[in-house]
Every structure is written in C-alpha cells, then in structure tokens.
N, C-alpha and C. Protein backbone atom coordinates (compact mmCIF):
# COMPACT_ATOMS: atom_id res chain seq x y z
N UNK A 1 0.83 -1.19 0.00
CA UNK A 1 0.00 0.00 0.00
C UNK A 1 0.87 1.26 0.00
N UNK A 2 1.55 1.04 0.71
CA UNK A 2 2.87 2.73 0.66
C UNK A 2 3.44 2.69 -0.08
N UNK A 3 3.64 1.48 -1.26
CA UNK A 3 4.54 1.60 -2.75
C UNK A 3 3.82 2.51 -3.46
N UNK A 4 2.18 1.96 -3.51
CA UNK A 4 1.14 2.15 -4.26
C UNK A 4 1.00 3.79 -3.99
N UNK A 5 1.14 4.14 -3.19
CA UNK A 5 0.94 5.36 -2.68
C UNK A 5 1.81 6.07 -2.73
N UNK A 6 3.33 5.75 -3.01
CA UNK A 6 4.61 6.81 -3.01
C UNK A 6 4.90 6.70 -4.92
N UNK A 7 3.68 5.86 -5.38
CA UNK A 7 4.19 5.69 -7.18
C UNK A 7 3.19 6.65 -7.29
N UNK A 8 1.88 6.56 -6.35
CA UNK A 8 1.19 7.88 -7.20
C UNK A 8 1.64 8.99 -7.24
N UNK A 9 2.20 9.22 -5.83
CA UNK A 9 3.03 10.59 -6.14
C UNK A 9 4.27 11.06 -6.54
N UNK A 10 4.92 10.45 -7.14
CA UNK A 10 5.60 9.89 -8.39
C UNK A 10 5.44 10.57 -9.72
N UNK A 11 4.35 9.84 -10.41
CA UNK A 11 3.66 10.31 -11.32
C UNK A 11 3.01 11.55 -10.72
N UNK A 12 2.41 11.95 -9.89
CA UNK A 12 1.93 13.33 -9.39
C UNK A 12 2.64 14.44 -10.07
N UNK A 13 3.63 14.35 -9.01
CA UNK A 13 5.06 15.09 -9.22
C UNK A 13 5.56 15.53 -10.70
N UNK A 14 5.85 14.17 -11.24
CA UNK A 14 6.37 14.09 -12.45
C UNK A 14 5.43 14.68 -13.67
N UNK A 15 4.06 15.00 -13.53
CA UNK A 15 3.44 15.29 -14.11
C UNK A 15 3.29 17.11 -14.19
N UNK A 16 3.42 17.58 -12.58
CA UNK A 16 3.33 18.57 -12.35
C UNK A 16 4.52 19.32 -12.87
N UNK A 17 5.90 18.91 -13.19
CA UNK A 17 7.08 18.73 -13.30
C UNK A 17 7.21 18.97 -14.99
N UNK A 18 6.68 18.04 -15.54
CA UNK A 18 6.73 18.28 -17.07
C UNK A 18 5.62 19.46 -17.43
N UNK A 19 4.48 19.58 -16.75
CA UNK A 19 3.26 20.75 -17.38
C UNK A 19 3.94 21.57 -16.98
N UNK A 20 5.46 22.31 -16.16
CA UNK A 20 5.81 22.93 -15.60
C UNK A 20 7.02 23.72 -16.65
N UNK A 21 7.17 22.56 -17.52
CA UNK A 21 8.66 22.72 -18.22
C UNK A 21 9.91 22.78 -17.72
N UNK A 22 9.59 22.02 -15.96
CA UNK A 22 11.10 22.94 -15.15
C UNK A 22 11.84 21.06 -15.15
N UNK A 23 11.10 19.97 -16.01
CA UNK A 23 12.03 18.71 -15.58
C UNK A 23 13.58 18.69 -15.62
N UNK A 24 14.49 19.35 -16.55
CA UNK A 24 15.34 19.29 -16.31
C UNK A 24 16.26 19.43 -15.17
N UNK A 25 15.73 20.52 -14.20
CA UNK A 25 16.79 20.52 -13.37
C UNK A 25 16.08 19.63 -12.13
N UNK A 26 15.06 19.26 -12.04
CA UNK A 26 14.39 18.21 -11.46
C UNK A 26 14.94 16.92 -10.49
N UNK A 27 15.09 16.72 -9.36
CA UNK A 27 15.58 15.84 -8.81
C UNK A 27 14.15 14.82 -8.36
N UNK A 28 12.91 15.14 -8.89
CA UNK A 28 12.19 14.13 -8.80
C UNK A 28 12.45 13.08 -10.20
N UNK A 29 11.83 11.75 -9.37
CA UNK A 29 12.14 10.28 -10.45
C UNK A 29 11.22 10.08 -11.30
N UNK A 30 12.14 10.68 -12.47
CA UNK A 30 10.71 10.08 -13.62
C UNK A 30 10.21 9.36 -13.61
N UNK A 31 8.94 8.98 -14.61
CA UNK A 31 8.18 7.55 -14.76
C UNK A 31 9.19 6.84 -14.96
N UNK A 32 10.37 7.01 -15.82
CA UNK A 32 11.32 5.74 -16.37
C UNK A 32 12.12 5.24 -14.91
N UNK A 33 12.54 6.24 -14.49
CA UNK A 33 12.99 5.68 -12.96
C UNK A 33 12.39 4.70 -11.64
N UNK A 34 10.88 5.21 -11.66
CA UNK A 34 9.94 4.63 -10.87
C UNK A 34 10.00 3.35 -11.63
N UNK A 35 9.42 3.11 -13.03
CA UNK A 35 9.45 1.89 -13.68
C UNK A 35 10.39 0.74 -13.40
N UNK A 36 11.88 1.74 -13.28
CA UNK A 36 12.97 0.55 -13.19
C UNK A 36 13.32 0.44 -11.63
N UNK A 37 12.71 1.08 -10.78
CA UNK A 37 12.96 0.77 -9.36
C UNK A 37 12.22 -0.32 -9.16
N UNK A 38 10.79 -0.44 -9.72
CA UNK A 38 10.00 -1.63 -9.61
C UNK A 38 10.44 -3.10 -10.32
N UNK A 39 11.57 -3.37 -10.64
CA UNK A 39 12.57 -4.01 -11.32
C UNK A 39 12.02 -4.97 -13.03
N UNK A 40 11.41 -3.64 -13.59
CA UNK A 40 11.35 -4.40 -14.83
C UNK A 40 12.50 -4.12 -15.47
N UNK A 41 13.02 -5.10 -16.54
CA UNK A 41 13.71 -5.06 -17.70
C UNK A 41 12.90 -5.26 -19.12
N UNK A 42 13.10 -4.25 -19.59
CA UNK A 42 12.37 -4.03 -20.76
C UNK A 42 12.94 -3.38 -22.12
N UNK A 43 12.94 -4.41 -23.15
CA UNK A 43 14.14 -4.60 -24.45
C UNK A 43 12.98 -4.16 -25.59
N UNK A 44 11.62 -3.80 -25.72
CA UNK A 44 10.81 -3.41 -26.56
C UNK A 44 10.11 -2.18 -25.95
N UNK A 45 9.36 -1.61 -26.94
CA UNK A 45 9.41 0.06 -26.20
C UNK A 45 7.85 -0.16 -26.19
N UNK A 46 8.02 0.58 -24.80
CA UNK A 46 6.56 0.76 -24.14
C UNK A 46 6.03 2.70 -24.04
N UNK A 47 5.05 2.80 -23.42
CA UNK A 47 4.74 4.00 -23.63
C UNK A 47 3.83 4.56 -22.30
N UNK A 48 4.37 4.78 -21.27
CA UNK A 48 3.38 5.67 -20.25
C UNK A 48 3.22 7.11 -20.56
N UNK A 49 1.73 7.52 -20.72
CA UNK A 49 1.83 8.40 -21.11
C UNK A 49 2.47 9.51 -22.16
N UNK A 50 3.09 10.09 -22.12
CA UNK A 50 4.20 10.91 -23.20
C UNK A 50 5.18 10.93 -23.41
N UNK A 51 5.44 9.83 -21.93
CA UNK A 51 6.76 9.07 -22.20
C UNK A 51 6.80 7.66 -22.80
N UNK A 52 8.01 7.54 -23.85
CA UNK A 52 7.86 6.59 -24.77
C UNK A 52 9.42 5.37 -24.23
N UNK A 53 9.42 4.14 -23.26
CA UNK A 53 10.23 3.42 -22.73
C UNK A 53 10.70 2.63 -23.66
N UNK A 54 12.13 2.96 -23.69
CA UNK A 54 13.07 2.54 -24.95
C UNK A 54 13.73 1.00 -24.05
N UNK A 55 14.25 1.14 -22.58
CA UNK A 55 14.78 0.49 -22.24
C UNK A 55 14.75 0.65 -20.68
N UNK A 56 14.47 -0.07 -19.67
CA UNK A 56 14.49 -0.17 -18.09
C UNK A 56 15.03 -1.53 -17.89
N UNK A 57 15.96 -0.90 -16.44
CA UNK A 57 16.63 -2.61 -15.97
C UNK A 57 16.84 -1.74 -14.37
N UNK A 58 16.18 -2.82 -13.64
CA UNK A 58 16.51 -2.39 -12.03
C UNK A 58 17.19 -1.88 -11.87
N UNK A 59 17.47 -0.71 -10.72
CA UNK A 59 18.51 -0.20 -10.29
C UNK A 59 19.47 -1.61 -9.37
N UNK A 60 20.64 -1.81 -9.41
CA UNK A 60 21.29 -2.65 -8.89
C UNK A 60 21.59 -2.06 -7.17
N UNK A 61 20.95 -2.84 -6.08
CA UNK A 61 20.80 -2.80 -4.69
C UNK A 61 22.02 -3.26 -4.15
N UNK A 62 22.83 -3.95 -4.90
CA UNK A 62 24.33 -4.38 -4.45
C UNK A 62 25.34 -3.16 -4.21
N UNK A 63 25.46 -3.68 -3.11
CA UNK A 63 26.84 -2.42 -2.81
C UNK A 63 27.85 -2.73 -3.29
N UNK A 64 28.61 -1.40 -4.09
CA UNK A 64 30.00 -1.51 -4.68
C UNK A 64 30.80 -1.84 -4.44
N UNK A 65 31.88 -2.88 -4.61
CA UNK A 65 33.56 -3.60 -4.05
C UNK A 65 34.27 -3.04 -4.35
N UNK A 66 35.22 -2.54 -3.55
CA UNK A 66 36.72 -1.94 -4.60
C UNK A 66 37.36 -2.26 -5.11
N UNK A 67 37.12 -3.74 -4.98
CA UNK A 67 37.96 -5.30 -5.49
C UNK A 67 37.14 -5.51 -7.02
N UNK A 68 36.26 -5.37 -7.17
CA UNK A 68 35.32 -5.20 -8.90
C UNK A 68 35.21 -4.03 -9.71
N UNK A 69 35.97 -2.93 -9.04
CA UNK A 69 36.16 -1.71 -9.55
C UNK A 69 36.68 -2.21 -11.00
N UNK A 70 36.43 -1.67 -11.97
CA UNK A 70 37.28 -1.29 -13.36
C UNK A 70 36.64 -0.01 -13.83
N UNK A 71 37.71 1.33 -13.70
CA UNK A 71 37.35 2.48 -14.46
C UNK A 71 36.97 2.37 -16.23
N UNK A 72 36.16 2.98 -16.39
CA UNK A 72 35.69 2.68 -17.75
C UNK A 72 34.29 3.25 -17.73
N UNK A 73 33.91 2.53 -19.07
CA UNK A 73 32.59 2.44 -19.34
C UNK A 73 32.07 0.77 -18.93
N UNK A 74 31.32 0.12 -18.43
CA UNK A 74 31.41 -1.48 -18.85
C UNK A 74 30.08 -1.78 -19.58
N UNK A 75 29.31 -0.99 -20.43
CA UNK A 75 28.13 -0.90 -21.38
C UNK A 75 28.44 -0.44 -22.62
N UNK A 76 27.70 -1.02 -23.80
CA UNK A 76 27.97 -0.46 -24.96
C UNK A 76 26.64 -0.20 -25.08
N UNK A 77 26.42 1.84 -25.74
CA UNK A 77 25.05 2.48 -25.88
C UNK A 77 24.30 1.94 -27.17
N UNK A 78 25.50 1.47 -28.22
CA UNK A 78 25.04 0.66 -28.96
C UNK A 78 24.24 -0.74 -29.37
N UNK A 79 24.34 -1.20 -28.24
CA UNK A 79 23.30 -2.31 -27.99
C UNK A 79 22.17 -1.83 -28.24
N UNK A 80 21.84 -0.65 -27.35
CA UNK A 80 20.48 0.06 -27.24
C UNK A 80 19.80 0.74 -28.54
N UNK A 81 20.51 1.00 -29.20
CA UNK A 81 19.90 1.98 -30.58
C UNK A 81 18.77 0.78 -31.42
N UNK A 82 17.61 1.93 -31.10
CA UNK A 82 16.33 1.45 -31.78
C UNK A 82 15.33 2.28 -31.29
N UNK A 83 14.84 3.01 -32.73
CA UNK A 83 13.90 4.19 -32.20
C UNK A 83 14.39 4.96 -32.29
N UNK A 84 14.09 6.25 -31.35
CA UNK A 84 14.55 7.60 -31.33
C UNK A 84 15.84 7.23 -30.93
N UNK A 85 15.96 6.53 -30.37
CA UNK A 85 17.71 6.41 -29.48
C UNK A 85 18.77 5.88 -30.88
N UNK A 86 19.18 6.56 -31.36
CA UNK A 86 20.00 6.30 -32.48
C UNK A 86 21.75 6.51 -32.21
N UNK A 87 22.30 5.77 -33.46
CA UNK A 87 23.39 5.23 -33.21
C UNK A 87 24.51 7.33 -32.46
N UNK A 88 23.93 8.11 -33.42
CA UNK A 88 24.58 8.94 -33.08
C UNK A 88 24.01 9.93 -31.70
N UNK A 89 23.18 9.31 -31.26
CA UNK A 89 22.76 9.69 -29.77
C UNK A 89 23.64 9.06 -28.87
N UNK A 90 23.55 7.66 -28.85
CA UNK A 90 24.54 6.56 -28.21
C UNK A 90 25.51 7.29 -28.17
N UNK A 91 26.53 7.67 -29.48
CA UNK A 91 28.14 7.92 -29.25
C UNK A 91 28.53 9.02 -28.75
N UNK A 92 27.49 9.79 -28.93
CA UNK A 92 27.37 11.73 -27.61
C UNK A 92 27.36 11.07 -26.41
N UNK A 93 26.17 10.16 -26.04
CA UNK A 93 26.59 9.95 -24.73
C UNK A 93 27.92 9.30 -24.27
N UNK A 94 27.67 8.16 -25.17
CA UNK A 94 28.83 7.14 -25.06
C UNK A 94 30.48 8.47 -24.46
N UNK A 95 30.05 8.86 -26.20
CA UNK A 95 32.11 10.31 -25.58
C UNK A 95 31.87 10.58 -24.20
N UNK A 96 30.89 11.03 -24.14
CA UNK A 96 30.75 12.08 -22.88
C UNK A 96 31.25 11.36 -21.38
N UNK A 97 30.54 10.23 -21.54
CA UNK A 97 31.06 8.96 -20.08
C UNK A 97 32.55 9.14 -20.21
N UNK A 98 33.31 9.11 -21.77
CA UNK A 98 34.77 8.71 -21.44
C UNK A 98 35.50 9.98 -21.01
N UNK A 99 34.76 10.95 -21.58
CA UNK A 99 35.67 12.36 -21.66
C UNK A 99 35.49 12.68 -19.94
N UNK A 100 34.47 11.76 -18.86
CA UNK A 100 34.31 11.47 -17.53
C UNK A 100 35.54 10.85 -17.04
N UNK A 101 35.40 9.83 -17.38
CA UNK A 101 36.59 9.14 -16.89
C UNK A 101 37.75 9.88 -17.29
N UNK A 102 38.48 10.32 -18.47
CA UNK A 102 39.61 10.47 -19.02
C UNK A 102 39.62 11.73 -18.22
N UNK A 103 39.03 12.56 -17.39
CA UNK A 103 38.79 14.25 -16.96
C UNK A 103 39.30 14.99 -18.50
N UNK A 104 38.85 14.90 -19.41
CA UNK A 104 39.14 15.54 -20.92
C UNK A 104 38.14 16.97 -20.70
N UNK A 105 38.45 17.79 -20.59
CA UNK A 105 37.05 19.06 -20.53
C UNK A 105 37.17 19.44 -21.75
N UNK A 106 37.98 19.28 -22.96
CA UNK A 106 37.95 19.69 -24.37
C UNK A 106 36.28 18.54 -25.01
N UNK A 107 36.76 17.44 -24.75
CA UNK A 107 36.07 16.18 -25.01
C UNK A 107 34.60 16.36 -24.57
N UNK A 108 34.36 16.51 -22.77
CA UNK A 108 33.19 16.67 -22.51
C UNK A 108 32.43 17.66 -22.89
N UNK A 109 32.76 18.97 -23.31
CA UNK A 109 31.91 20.34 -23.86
C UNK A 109 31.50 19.94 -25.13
N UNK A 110 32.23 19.03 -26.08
CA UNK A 110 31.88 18.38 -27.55
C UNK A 110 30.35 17.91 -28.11
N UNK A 111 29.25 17.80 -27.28
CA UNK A 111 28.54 17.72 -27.33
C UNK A 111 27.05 18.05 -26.88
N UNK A 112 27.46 18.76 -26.66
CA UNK A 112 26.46 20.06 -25.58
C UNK A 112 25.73 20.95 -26.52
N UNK A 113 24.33 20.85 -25.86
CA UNK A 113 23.84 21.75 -26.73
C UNK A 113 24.30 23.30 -27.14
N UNK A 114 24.46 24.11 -25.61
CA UNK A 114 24.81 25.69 -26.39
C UNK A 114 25.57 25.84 -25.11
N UNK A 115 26.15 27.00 -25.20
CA UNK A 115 27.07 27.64 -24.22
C UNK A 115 26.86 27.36 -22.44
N UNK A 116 24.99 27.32 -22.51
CA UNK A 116 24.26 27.27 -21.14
C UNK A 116 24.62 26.37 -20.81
N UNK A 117 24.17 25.39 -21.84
CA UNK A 117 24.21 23.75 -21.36
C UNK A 117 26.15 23.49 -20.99
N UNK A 118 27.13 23.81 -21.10
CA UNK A 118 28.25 24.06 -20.67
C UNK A 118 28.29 24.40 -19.23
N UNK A 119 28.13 25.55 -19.36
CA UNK A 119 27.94 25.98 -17.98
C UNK A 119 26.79 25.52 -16.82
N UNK A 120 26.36 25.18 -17.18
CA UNK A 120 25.07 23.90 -16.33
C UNK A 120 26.24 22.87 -15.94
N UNK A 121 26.75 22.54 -16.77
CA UNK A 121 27.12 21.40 -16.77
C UNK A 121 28.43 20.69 -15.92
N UNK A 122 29.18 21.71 -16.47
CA UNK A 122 30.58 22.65 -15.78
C UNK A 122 30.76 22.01 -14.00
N UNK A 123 29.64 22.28 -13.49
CA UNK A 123 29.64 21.95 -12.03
C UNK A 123 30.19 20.69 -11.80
N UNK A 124 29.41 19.39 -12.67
CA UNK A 124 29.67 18.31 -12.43
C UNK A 124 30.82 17.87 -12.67
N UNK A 125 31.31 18.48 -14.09
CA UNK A 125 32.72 17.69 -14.17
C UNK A 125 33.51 18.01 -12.84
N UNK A 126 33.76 18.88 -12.73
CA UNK A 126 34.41 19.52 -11.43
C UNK A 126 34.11 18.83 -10.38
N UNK A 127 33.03 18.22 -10.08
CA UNK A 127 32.46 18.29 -8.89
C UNK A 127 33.09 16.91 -8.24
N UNK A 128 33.82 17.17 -6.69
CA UNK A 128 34.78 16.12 -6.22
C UNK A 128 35.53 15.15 -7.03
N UNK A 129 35.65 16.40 -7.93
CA UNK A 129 37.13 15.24 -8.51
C UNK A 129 38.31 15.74 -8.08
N UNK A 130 39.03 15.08 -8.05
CA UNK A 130 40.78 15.44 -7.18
C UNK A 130 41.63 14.32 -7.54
N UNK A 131 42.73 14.44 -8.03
CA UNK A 131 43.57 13.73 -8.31
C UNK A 131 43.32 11.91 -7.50
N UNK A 132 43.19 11.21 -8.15
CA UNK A 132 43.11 9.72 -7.98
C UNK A 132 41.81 9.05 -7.49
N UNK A 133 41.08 10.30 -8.10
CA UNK A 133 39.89 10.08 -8.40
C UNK A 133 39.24 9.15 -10.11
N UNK A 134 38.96 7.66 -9.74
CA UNK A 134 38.26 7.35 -10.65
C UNK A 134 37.15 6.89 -11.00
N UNK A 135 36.36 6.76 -12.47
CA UNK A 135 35.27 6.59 -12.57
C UNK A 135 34.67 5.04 -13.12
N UNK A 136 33.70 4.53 -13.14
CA UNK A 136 33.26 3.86 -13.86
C UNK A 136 31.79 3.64 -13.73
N UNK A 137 31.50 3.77 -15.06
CA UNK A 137 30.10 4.05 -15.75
C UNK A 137 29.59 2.38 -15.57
N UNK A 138 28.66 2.14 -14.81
CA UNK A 138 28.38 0.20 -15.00
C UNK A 138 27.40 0.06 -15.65
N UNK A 139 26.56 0.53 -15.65
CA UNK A 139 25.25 0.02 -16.42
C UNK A 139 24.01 1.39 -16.39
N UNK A 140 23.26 0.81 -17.63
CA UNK A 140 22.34 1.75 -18.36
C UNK A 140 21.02 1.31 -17.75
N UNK A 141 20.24 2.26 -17.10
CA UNK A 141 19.21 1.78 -16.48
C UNK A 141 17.49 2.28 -17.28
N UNK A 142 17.90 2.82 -17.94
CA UNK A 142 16.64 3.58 -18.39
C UNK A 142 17.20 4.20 -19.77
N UNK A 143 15.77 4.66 -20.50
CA UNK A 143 16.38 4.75 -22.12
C UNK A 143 14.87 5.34 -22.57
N UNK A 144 14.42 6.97 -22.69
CA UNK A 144 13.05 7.55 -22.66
C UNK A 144 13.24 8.59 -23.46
N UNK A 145 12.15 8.34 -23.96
CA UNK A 145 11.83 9.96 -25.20
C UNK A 145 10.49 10.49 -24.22
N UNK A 146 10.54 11.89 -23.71
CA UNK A 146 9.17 12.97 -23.40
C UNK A 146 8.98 13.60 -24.44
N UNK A 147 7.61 12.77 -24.59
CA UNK A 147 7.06 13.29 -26.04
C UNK A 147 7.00 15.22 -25.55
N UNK A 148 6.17 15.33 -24.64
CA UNK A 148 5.72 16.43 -24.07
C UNK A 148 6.76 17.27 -23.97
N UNK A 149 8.01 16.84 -23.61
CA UNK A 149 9.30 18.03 -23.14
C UNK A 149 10.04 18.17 -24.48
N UNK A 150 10.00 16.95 -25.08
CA UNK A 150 11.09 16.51 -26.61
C UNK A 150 12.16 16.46 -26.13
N UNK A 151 12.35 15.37 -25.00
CA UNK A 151 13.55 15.40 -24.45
C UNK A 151 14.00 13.75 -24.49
N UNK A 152 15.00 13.51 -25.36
CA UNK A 152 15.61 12.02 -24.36
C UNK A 152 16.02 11.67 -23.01
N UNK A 153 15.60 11.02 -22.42
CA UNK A 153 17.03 10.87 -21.07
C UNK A 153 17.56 9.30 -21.12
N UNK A 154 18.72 9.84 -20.75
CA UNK A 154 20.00 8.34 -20.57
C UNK A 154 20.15 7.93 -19.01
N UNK A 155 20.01 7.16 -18.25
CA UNK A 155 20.08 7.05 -17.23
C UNK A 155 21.24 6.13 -16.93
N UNK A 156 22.34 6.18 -16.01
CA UNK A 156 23.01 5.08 -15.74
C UNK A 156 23.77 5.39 -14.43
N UNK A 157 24.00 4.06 -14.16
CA UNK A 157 24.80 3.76 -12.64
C UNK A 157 26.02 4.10 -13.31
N UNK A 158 26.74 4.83 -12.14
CA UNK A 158 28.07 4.97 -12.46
C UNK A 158 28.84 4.90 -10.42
N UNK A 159 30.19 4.29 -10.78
CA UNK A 159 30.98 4.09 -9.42
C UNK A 159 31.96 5.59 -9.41
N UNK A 160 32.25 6.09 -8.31
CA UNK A 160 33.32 6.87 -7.75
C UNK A 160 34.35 6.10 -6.99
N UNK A 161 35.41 6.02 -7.72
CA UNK A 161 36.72 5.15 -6.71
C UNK A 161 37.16 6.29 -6.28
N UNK A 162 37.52 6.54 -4.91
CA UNK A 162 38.11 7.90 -4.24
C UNK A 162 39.33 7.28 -3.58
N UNK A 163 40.60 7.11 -4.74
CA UNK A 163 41.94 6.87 -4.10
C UNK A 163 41.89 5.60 -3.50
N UNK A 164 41.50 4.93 -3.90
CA UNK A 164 41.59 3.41 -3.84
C UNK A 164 41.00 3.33 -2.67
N UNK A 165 40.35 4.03 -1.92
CA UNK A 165 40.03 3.41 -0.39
C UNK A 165 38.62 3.75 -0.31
N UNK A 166 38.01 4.21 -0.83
CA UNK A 166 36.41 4.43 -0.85
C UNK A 166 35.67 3.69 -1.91
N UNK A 167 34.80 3.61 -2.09
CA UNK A 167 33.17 3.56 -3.38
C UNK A 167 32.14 4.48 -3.20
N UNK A 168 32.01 5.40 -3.98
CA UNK A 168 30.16 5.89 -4.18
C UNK A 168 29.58 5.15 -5.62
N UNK A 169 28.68 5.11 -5.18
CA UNK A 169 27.32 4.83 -6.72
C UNK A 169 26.58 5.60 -6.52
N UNK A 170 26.73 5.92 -7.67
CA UNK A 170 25.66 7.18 -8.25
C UNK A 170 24.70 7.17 -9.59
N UNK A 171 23.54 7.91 -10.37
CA UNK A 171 23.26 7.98 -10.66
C UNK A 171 23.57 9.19 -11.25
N UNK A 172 23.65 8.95 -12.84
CA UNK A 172 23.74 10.18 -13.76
C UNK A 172 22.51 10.51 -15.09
N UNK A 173 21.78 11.37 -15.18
CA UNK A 173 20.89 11.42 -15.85
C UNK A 173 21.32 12.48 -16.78
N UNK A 174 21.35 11.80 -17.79
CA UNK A 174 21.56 13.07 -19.30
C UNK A 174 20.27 13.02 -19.91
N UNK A 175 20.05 14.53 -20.30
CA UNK A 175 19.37 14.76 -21.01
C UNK A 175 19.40 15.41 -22.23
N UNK A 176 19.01 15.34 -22.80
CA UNK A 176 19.24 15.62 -24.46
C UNK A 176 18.21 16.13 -25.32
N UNK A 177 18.21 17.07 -25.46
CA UNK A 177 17.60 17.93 -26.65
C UNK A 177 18.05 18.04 -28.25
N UNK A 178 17.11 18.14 -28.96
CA UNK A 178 17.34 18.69 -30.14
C UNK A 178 17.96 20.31 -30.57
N UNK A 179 18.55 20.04 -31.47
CA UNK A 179 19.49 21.45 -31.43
C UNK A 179 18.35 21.82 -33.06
N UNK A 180 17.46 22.44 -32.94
CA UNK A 180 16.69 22.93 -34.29
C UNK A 180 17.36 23.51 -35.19
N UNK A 181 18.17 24.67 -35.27
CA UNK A 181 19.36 24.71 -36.15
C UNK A 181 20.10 23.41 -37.37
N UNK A 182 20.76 22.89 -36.62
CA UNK A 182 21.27 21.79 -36.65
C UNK A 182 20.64 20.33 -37.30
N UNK A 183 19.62 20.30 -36.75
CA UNK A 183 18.90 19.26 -36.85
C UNK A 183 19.42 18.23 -35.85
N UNK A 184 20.21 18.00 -35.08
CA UNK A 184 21.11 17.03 -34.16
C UNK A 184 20.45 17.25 -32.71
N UNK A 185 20.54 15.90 -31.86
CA UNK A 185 20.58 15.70 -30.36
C UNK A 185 21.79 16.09 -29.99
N UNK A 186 21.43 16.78 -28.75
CA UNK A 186 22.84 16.95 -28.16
C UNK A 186 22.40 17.32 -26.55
N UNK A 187 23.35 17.13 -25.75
CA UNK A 187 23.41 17.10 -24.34
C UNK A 187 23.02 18.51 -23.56
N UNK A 188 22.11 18.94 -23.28
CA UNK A 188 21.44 19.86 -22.96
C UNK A 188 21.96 19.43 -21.07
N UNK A 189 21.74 18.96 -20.37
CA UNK A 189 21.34 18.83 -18.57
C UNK A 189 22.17 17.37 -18.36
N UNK A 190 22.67 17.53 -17.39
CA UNK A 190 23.54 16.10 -16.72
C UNK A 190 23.05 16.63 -15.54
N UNK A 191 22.46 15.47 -14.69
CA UNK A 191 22.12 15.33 -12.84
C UNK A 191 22.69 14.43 -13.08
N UNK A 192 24.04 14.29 -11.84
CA UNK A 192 24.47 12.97 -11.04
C UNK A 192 24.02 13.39 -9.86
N UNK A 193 24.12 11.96 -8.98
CA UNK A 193 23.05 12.25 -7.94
C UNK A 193 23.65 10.91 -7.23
C-alpha cells in the first residue's frame, strides 16, 4: 500500500514537473525511474503516457567492491539503438562517459547543446574530482523519449573510486535535446546524484 501510494506521487510530481517545463533541473524520479525501481527489464518500447520506454533494468541494490572496480565504461550504448535512441545519440553519450573518466574538458563540452548547457554542466565535471579520483560508468538503467518536453534521457549507474580506499554509486541522468538549427541531439542537462 505505501509503494502504491509513493508511485502515485511519483507520477503526481512528475506530471506537475513536465506541465511545468522545469524537468530538467528536477531531482524528482521520472516515470522511467519509478518503472525501473520496480525491477522491470524491458528490451521493446513501451509508452506511459508521453513518455515513450526505450529500455528499463533495475537499479542494482548491491553495494559496490573496490575489489570489482574497473574504471571505464562497462556498457555499450550501442546495444540500445532502436527508435529515437540512435546510433549517433549513443556515441554523444557514449564520448561524454569517457571524456568522464579520461577528466578531458575539451572532449566533454563536444557535445552540448549551447554555451548554457556548458555551464550547467561545468559543475559536475568539477564536482569532487581530485587527483586519484576514478570513474566507472556500470550500467544503463533507463532509455526515454518525453514526447511532451522533446527530451531524451539516458540514465546510468556509475561508481566513484576515491583513491583506492572508498566507493560511491551514483546515478547520472543526461538529457538531451534537439538542437533545431542543426537538426542534431545533443546534451542539454547532466544530474548525477
């Protein structure tokens, strides 16, 4: 009954959130998030509402080892391409994870929508990194087009190794807009979290 009751307001939220236009900087859990907390995996695209589900896989409840650490990526975005999620959506995100790991700030600005989306963005690279600090991106949890916002989001677990003696897991949500100009997706909003 309190699942039932913390998903309605969920969708509440998330609804109030998109009629709002403010989802991007949003730290409430989308439908695609709620979906994959409830641990579906889902390889054919579904559709709540205006959101269109490309891909959900549980969030993983296992706590991180420092002993299974490997900095990297350990997902290919390419698996995923089908639908709106296309091969050259994948490899924006895909750079962007490495230009994470590699700390490249030439690399990570490469795909950003406009100057804002830089400076939005800016925080995170920065944010508690310090020398022997590394990353690794583990898995893709979610994969959504908002019809309503015209927004993709990429969702994935990613590890913080802090100098060999710590673990965080985190969650990073990109979002991605169309650049109208252009005609191209490109990285508009990153929440790690």
């Amino acid at each position: 009954m309190r699942f039932q009751k913390g998903m309605i307001g969920v969708i509440a939220a998330l609804s109030i959130v998109i009629a709002s236009g403010c989802a991007q900087e949003s730290k409430i859990p989308d439908v695609s998030q709620a979906e994959a907390s409830k641990g579906s995996t889902n390889s054919s695209t579904d559709k709540i509402g205006s959101t269109t589900i490309l891909y959900t896989k549980e969030f993983s409840q296992e706590r991180p080892d420092l002993s299974n650490f490997k900095e990297g990526v350990s997902f290919d975005l390419s698996d995923h391409v089908k639908d709106f999620f296309t091969q050259d959506i994948s490899d924006k995100v895909q750079n962007n994870m490495k230009a994470i790991i590699q700390h490249d700030e030439k690399k990570f600005k490469e795909n950003m929508l406009d100057e804002e989306s830089v400076k939005f963005n800016m925080h995170w690279f920065n944010y508690k990194y310090e020398a022997g600090v590394k990353f690794e991106f583990k898995e893709v949890n979610t994969i959504t087009y908002e019809q309503d916002a015209k927004r993709i989001q990429v969702v994935a677990t990613f590890l913080r190794n802090i100098k060999d003696e710590e673990i965080e897991q985190e969650i990073m949500t990109y979002s991605l807009l169309e650049d109208k100009d252009k005609g191209t997706w490109l990285i508009a909003t990153m929440d790690g979290n």
